[in-house]
C-alpha atoms as a PDB file:
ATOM      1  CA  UNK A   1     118.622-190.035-103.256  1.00  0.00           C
ATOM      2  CA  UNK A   2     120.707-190.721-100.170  1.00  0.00           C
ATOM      3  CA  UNK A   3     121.558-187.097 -97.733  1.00  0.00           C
ATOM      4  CA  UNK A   4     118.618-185.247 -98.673  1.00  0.00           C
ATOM      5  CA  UNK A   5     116.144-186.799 -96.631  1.00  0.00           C
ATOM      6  CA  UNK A   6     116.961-185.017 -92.884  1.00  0.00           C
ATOM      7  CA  UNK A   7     116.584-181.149 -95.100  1.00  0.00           C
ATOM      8  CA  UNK A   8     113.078-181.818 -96.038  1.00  0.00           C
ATOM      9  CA  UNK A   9     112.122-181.390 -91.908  1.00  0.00           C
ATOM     10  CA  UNK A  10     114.455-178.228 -91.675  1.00  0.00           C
ATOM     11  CA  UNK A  11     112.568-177.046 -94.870  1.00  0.00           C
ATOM     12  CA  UNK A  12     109.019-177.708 -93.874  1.00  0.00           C
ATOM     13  CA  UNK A  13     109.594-176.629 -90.593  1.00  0.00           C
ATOM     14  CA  UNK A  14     110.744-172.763 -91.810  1.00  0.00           C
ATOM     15  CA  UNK A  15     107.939-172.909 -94.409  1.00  0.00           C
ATOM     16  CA  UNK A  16     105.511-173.962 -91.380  1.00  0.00           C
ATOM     17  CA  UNK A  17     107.333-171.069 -89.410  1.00  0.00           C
ATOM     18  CA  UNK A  18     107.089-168.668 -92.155  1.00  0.00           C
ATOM     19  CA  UNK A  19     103.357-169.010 -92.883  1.00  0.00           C
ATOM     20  CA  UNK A  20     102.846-169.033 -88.732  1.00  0.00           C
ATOM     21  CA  UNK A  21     104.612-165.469 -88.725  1.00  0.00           C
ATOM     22  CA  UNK A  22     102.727-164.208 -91.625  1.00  0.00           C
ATOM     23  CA  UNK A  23      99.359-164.962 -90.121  1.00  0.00           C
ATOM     24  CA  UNK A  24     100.284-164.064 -86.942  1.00  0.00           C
ATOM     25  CA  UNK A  25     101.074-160.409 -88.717  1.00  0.00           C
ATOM     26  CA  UNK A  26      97.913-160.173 -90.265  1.00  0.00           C
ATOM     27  CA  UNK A  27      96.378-160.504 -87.291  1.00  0.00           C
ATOM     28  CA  UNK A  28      98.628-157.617 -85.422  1.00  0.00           C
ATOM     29  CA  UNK A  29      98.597-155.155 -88.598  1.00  0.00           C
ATOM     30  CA  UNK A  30      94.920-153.684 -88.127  1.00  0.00           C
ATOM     31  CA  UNK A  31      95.666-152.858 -84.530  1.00  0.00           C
ATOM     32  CA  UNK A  32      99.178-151.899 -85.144  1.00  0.00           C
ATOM     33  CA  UNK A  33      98.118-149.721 -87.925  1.00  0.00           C
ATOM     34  CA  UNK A  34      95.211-148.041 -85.832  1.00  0.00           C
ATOM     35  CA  UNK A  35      97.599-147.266 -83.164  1.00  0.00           C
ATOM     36  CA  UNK A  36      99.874-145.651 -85.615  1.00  0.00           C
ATOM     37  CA  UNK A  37      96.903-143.575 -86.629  1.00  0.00           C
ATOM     38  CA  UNK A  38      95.847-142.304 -83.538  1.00  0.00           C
ATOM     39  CA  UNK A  39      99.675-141.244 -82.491  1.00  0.00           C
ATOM     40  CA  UNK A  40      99.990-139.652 -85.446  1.00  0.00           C
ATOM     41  CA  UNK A  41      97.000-138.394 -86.864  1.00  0.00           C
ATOM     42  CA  UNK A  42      97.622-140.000 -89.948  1.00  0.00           C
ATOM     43  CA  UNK A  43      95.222-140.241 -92.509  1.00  0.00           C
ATOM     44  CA  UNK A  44      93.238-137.832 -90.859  1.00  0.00           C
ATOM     45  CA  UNK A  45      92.649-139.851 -87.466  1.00  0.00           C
ATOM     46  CA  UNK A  46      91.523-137.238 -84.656  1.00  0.00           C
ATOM     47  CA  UNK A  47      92.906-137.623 -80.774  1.00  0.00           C
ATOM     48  CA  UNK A  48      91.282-138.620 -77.650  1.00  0.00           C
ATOM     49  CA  UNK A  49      91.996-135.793 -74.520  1.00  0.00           C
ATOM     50  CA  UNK A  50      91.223-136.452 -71.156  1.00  0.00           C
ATOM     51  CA  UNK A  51      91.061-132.605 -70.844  1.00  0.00           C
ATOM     52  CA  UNK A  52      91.114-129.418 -72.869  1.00  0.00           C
ATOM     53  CA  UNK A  53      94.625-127.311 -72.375  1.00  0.00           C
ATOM     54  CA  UNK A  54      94.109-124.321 -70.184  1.00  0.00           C
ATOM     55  CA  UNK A  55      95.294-121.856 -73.098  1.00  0.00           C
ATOM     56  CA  UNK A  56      93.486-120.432 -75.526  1.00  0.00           C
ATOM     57  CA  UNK A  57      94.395-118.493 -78.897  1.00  0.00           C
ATOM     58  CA  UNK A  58      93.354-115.313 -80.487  1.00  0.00           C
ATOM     59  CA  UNK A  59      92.938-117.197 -84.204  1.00  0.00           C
ATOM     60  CA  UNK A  60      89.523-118.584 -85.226  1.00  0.00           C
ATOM     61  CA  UNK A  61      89.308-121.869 -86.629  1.00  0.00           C
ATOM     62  CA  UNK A  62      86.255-122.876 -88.718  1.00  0.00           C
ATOM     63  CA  UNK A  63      85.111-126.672 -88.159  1.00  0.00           C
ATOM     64  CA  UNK A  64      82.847-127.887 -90.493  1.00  0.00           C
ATOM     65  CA  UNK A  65      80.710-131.120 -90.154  1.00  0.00           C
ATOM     66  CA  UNK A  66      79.594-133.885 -92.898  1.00  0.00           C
ATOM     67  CA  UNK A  67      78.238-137.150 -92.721  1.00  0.00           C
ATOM     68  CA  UNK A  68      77.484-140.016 -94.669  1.00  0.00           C
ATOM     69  CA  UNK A  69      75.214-143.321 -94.145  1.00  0.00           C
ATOM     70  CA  UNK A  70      75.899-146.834 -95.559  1.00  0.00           C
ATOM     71  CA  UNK A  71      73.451-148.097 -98.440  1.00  0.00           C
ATOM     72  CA  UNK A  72      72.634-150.693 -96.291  1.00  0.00           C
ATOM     73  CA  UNK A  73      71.525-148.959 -93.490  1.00  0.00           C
ATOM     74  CA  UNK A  74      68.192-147.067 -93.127  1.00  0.00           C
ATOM     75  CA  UNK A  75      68.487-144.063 -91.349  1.00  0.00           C
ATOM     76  CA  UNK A  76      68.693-140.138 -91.269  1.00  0.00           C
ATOM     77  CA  UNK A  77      71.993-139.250 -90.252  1.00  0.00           C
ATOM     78  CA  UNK A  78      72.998-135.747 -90.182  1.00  0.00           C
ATOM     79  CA  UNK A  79      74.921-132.745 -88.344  1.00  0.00           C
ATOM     80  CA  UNK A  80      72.203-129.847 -86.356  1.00  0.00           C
ATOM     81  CA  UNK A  81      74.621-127.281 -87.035  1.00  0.00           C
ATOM     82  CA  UNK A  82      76.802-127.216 -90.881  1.00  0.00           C
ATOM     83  CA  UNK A  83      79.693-125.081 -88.824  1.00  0.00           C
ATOM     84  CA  UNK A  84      80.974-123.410 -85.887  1.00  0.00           C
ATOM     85  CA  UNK A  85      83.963-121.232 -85.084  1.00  0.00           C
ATOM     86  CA  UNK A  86      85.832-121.505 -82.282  1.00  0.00           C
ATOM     87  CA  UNK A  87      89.569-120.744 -81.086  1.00  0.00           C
ATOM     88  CA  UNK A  88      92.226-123.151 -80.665  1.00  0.00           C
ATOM     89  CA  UNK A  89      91.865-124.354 -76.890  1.00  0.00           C
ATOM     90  CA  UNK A  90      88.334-123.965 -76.311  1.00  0.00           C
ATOM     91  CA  UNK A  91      86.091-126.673 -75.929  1.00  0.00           C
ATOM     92  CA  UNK A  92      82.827-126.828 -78.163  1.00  0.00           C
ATOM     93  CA  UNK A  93      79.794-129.025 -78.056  1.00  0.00           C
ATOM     94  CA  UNK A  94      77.858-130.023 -81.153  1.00  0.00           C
ATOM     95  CA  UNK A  95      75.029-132.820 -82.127  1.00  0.00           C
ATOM     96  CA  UNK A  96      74.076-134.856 -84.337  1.00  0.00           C
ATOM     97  CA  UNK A  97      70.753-136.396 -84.896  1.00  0.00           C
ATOM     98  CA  UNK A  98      69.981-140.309 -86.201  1.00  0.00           C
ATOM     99  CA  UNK A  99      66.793-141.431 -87.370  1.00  0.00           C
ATOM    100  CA  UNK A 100      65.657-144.986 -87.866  1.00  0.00           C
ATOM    101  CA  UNK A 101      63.279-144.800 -90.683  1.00  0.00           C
ATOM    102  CA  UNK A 102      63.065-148.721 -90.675  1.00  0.00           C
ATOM    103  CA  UNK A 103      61.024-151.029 -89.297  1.00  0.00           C
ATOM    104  CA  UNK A 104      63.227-152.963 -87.284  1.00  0.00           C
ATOM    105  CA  UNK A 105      65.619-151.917 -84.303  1.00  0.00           C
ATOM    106  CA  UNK A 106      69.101-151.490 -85.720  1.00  0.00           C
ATOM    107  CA  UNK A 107      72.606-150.611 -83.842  1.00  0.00           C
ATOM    108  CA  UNK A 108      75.264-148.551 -85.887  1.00  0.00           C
ATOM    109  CA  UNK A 109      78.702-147.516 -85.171  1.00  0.00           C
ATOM    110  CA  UNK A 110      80.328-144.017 -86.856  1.00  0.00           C
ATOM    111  CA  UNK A 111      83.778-144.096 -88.033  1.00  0.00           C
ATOM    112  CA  UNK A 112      85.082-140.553 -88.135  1.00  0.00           C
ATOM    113  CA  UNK A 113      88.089-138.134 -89.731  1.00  0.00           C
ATOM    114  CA  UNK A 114      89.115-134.843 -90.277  1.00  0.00           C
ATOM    115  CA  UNK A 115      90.710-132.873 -93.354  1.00  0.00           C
ATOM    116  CA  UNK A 116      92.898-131.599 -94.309  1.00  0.00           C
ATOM    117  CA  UNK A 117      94.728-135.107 -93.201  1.00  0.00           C
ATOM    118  CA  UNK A 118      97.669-133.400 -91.735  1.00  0.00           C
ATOM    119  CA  UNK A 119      95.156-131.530 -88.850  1.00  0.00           C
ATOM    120  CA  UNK A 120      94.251-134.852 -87.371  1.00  0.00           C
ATOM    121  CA  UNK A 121      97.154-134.800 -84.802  1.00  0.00           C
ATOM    122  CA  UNK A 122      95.968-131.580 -83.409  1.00  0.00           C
ATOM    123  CA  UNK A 123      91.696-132.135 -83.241  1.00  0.00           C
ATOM    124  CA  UNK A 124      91.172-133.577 -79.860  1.00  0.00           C
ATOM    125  CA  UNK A 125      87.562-135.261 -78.957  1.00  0.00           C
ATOM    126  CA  UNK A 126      86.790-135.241 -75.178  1.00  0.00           C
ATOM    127  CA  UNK A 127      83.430-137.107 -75.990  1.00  0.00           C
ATOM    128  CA  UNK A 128      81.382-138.257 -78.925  1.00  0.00           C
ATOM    129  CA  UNK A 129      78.684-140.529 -79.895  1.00  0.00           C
ATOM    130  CA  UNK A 130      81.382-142.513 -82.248  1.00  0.00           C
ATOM    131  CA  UNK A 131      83.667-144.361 -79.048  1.00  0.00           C
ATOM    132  CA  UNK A 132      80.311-146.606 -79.128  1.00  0.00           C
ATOM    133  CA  UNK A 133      77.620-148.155 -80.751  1.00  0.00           C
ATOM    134  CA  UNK A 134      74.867-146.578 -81.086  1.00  0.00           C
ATOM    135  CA  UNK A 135      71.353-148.318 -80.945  1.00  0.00           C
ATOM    136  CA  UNK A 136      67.989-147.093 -82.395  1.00  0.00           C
ATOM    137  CA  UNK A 137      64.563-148.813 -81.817  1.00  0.00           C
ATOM    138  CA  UNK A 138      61.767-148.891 -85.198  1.00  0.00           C
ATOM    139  CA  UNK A 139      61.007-145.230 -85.642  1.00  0.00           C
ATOM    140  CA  UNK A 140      63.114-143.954 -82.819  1.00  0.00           C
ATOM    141  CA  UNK A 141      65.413-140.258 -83.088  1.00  0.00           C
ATOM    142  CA  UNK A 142      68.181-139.551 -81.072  1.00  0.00           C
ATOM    143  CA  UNK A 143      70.410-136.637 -80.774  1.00  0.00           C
ATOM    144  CA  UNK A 144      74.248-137.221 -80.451  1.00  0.00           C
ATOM    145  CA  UNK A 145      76.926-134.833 -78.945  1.00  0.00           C
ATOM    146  CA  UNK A 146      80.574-134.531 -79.621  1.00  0.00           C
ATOM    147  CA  UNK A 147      82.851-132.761 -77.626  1.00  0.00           C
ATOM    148  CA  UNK A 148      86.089-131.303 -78.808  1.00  0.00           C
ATOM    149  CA  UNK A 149      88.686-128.970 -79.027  1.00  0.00           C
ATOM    150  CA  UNK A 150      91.498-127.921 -81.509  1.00  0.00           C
ATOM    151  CA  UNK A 151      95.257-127.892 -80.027  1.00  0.00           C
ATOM    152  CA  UNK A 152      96.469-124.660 -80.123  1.00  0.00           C
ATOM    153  CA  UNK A 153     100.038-126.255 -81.222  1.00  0.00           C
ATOM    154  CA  UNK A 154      98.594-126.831 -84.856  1.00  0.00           C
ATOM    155  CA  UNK A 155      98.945-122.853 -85.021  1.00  0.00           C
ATOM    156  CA  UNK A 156     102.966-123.241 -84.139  1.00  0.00           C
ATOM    157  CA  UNK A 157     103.672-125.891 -86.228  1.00  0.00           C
ATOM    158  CA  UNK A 158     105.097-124.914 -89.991  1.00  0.00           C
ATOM    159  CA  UNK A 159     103.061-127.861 -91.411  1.00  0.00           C
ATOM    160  CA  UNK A 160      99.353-126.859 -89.974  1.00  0.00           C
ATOM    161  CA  UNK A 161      99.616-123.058 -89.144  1.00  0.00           C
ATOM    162  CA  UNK A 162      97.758-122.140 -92.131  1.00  0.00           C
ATOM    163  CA  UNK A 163      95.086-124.562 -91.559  1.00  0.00           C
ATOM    164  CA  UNK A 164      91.986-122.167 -90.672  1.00  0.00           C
ATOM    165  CA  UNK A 165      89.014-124.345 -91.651  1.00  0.00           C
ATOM    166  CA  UNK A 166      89.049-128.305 -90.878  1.00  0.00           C
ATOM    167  CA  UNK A 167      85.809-130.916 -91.905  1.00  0.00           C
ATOM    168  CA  UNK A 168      84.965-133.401 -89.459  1.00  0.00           C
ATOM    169  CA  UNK A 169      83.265-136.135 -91.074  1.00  0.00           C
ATOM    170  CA  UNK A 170      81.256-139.157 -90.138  1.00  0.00           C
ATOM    171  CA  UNK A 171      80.396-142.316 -91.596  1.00  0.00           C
ATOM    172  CA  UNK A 172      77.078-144.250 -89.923  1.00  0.00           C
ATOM    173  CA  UNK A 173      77.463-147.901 -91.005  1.00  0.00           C
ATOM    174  CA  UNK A 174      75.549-150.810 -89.371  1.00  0.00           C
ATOM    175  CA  UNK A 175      77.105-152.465 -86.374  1.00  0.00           C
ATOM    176  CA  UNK A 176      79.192-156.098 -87.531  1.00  0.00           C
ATOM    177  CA  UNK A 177      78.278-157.204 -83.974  1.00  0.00           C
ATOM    178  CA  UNK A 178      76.045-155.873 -82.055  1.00  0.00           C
ATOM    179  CA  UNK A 179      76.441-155.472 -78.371  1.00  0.00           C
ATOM    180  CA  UNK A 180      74.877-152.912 -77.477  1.00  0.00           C
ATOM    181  CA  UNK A 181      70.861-153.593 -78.232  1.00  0.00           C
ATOM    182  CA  UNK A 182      68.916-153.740 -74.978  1.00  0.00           C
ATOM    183  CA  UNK A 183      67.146-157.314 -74.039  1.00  0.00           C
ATOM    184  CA  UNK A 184      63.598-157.542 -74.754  1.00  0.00           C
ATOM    185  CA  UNK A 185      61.619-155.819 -72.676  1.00  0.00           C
ATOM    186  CA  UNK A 186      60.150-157.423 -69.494  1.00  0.00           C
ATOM    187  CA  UNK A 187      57.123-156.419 -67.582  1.00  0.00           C
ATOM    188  CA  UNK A 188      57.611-154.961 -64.310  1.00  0.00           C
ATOM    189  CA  UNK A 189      55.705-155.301 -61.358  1.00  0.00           C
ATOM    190  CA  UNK A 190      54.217-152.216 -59.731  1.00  0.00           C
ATOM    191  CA  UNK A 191      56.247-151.281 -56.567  1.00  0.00           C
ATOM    192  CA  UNK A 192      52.906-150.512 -54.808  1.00  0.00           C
ATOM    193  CA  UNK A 193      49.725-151.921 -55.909  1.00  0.00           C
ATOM    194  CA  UNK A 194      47.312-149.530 -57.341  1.00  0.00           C
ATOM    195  CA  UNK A 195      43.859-148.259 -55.877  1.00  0.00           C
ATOM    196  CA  UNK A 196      41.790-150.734 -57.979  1.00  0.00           C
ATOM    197  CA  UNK A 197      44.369-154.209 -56.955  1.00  0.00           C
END
């Protein structure tokens, strides 16, 4: 029929445009949505400090640890200590040791939170084991620290300043990509021969 043929191209064209956006949104929304987490501690998402605040407060908080390992992935994961106390403000140090009970090298990678949820915001790492992967030859134990402090904030604001016990947990899956497994190992040559060359 004569007139509709020049709308088809303006019709195709948004459809083309729409689909391009809606990609191009599926792409951004995991990022987006992680840096929502982090700024807000949704979901239980801790914080990453440069530095632990100068202040610290009278009240005792009791962190707890727990940990969990994929199906698919063959090691001993576990905290060294269940819990410690500490006080809003002060920095603490605590481990965690991996096992590879397999027979092959394998690299992981620990996805973390904290409950309750609404505590995330205010549970501040410094360093841990988690911001990387984490590789393991056949047979091979390692010990993994994580430093962190709790905000002394959480204790002013009406939503957290009951909270006196918060769970830090980990999850141990195996790495999608790998990039941190060492090459094979080379021989090296002696830097000065020995008494028998």
């Amino acid at each position: 029929m004569p007139g509709r043929t020049p709308h088809h191209g303006g019709t195709v064209l948004l459809l083309v445009t729409v689909v391009a956006a809606m990609v191009g949104l599926s792409f951004a929304s995991a990022p987006l949505y992680r840096l929502f987490c982090a700024a807000t501690g949704y979901g239980g998402t801790t914080q990453r400090a440069a530095a632990a605040p100068k202040g610290v407060a009278n009240s005792v908080v009791t962190v707890r640890f727990d940990t969990q390992t994929a199906p698919d992935l063959a090691w001993e994961f576990r905290p060294l200590v269940n819990q410690v106390q500490v006080r809003p403000g002060e920095q603490q140090q605590v481990f965690f040791r991996a096992v590879n009970r397999s027979q092959d090298a394998i690299t992981g990678q620990a996805t973390f939170n904290v409950t309750p949820m609404k505590s995330g915001i205010y549970f501040d790492k410094l360093q841990c084991f988690c911001f990387n992967e984490q590789y393991l030859a056949p047979g091979e134990s390692k010990d993994m620290g994580v430093v962190f402090f709790v905000d002394p904030d959480m204790l002013k604001d009406p939503e957290t300043s009951d909270v006196r016990t918060i769970t830090l947990s980990y999850s141990m899956f195996r790495a999608a990509n790998p990039r941190s497994e060492p090459p094979p190992a080379v021989a090296q040559k002696p830097d000065k021969p020995g008494p028998n060359s």
